[in-house]
C-alpha atoms as a PDB file:
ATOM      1  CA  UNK A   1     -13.601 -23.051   9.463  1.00  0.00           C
ATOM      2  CA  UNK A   2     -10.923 -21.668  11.627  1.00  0.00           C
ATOM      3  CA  UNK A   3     -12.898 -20.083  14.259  1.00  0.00           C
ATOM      4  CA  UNK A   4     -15.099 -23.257  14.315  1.00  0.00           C
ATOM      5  CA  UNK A   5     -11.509 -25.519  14.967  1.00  0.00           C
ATOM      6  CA  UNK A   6     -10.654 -23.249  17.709  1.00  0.00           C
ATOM      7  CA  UNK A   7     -13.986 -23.048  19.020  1.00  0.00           C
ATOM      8  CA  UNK A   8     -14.167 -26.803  19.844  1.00  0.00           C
ATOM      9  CA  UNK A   9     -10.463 -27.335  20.618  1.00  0.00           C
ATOM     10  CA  UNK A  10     -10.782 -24.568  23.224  1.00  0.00           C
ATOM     11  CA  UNK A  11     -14.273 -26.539  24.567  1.00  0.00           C
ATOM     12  CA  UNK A  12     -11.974 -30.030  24.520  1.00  0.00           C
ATOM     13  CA  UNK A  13      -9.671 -27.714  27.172  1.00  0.00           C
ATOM     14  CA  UNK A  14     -12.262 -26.428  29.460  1.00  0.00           C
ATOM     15  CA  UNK A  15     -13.938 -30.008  29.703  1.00  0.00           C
ATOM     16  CA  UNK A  16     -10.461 -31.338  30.522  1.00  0.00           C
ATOM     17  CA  UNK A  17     -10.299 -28.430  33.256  1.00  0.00           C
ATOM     18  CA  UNK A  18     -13.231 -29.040  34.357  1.00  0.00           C
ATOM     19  CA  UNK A  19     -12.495 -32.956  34.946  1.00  0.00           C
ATOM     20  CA  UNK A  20      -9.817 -32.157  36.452  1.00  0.00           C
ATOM     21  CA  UNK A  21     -11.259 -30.382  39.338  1.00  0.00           C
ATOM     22  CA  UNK A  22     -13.542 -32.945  40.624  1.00  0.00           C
ATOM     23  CA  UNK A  23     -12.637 -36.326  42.196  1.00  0.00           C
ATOM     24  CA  UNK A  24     -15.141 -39.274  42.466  1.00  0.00           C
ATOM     25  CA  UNK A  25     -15.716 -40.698  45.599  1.00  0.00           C
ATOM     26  CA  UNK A  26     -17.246 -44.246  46.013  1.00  0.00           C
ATOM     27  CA  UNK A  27     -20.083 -44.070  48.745  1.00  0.00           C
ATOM     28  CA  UNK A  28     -19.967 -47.713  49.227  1.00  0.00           C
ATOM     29  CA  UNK A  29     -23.088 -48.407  51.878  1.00  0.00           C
ATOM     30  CA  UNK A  30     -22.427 -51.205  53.685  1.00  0.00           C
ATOM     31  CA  UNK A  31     -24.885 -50.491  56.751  1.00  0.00           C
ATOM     32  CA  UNK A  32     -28.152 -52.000  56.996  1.00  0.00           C
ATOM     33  CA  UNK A  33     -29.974 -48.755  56.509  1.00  0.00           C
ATOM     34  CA  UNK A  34     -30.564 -46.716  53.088  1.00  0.00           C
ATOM     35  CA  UNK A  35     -29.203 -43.349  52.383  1.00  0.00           C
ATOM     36  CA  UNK A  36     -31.910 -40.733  51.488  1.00  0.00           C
ATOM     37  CA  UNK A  37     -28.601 -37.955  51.014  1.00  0.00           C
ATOM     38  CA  UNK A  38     -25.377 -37.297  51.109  1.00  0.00           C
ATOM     39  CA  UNK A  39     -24.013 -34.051  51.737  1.00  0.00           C
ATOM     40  CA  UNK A  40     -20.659 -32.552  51.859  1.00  0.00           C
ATOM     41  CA  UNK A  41     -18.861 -29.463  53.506  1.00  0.00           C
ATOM     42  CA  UNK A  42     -15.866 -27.906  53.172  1.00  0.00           C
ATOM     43  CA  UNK A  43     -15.697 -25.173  55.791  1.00  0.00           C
ATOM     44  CA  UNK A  44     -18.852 -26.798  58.078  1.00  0.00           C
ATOM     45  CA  UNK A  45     -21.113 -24.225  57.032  1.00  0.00           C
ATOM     46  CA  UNK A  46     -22.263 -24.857  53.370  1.00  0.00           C
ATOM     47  CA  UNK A  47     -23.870 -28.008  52.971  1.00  0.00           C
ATOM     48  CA  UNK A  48     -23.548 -28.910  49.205  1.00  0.00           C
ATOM     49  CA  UNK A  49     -26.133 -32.237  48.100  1.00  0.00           C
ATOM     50  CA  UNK A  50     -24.260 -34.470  46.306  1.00  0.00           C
ATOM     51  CA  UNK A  51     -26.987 -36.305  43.871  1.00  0.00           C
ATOM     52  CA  UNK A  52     -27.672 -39.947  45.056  1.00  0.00           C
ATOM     53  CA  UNK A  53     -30.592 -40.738  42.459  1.00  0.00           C
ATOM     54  CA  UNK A  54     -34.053 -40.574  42.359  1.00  0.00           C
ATOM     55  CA  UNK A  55     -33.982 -42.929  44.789  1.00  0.00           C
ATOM     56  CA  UNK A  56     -32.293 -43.840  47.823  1.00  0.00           C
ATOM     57  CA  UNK A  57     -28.753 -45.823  47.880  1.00  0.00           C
ATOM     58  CA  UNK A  58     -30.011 -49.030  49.013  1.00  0.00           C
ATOM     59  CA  UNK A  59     -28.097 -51.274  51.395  1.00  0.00           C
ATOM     60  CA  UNK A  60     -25.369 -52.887  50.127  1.00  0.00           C
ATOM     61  CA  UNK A  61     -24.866 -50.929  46.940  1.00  0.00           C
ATOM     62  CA  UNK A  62     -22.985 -48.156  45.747  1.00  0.00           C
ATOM     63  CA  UNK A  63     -22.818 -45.393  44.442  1.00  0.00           C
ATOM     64  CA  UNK A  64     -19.667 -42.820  42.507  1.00  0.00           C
ATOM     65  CA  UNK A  65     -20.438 -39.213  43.306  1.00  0.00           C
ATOM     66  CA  UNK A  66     -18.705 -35.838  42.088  1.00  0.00           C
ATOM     67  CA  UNK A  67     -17.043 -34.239  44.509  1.00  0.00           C
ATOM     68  CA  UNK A  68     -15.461 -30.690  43.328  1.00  0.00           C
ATOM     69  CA  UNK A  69     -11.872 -29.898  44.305  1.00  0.00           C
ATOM     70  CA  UNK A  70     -11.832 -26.895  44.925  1.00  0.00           C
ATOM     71  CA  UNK A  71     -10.132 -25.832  48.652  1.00  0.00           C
ATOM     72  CA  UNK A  72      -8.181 -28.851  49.308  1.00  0.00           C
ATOM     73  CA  UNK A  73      -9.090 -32.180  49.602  1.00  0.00           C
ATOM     74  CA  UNK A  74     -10.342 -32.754  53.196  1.00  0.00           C
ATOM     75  CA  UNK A  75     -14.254 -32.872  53.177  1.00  0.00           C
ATOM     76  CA  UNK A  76     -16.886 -33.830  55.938  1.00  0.00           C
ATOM     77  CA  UNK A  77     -19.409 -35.875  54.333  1.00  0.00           C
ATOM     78  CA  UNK A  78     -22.936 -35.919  55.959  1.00  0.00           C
ATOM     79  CA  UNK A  79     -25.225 -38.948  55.324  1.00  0.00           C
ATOM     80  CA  UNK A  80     -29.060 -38.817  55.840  1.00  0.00           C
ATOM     81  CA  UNK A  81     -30.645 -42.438  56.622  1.00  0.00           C
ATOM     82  CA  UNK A  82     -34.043 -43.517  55.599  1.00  0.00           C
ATOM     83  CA  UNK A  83     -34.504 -44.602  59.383  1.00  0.00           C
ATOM     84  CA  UNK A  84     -33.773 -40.899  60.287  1.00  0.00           C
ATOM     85  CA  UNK A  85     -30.351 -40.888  61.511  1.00  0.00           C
ATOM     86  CA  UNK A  86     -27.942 -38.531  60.497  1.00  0.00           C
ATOM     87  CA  UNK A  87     -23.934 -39.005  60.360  1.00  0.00           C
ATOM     88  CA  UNK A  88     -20.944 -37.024  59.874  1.00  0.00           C
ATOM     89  CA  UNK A  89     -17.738 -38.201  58.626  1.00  0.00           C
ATOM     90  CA  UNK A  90     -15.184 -35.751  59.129  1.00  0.00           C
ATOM     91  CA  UNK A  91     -11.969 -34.955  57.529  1.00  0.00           C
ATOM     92  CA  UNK A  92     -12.424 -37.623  54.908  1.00  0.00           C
ATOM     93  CA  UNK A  93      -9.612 -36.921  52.193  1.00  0.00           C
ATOM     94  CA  UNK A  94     -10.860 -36.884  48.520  1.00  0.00           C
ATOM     95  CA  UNK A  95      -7.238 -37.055  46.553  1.00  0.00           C
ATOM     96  CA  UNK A  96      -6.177 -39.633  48.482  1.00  0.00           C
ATOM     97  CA  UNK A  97      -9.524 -42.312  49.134  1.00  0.00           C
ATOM     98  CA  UNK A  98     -11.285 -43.032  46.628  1.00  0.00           C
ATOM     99  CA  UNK A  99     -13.983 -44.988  48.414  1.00  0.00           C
ATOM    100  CA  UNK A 100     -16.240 -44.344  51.919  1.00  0.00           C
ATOM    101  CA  UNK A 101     -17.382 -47.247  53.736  1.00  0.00           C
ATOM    102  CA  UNK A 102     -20.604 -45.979  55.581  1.00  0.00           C
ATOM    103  CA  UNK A 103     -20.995 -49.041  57.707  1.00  0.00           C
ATOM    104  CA  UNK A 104     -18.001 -49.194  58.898  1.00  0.00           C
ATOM    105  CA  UNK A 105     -18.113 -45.553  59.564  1.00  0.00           C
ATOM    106  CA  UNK A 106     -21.389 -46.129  61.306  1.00  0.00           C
ATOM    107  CA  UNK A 107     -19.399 -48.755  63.207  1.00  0.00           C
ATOM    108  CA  UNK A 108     -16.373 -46.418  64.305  1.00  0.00           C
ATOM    109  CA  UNK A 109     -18.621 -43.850  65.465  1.00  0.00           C
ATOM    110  CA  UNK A 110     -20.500 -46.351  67.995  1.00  0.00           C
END
């Protein structure tokens, strides 16, 4: 009975951990376009898909993804469009927004 208590107390601290070390980011898509992915990069070189459904994130809609924490908080976020553009959003920081605006993103890199 003891070993079993310990068991799952020690699994209640590794899921707090483990929540711990991911922030959620809104990917609110305010362009006209849908998003087919969304990527996102500490370093610039490793890509890592962040899960956006089985389908695409329509226009207007949103969307809360898992972002791990691990290596700071600054991450560029790349964004595939249905329409086959591709956008980068660089520097975006993941402790301290909680949301990303693709339109007006779209709009600022025009």
């Amino acid at each position: 009975m003891r070993a079993l208590l310990v068991l799952l107390l020690s699994g209640g601290v590794l899921s707090m951990a483990q929540a711990a070390s991911v922030h959620y980011v809104d990917v609110v898509n305010d362009s006209a376009s849908n998003v087919t992915a969304v990527s996102a990069t500490r370093d610039g070189l490793r890509w890592e898909p962040l899960a956006v459904g089985y389908r695409s994130l329509q226009a207007n809609s949103v969307i809360t993804l898992a972002v791990q924490r691990e290596g700071g908080c600054r991450r560029d976020f790349r964004v595939d469009f249905v329409d086959g553009r591709q956008m980068t959003v660089q520097g975006f920081d993941i402790c301290r927004n909680r949301s990303l605006h693709l339109g007006r993103a779209l709009a600022r890199a025009r």
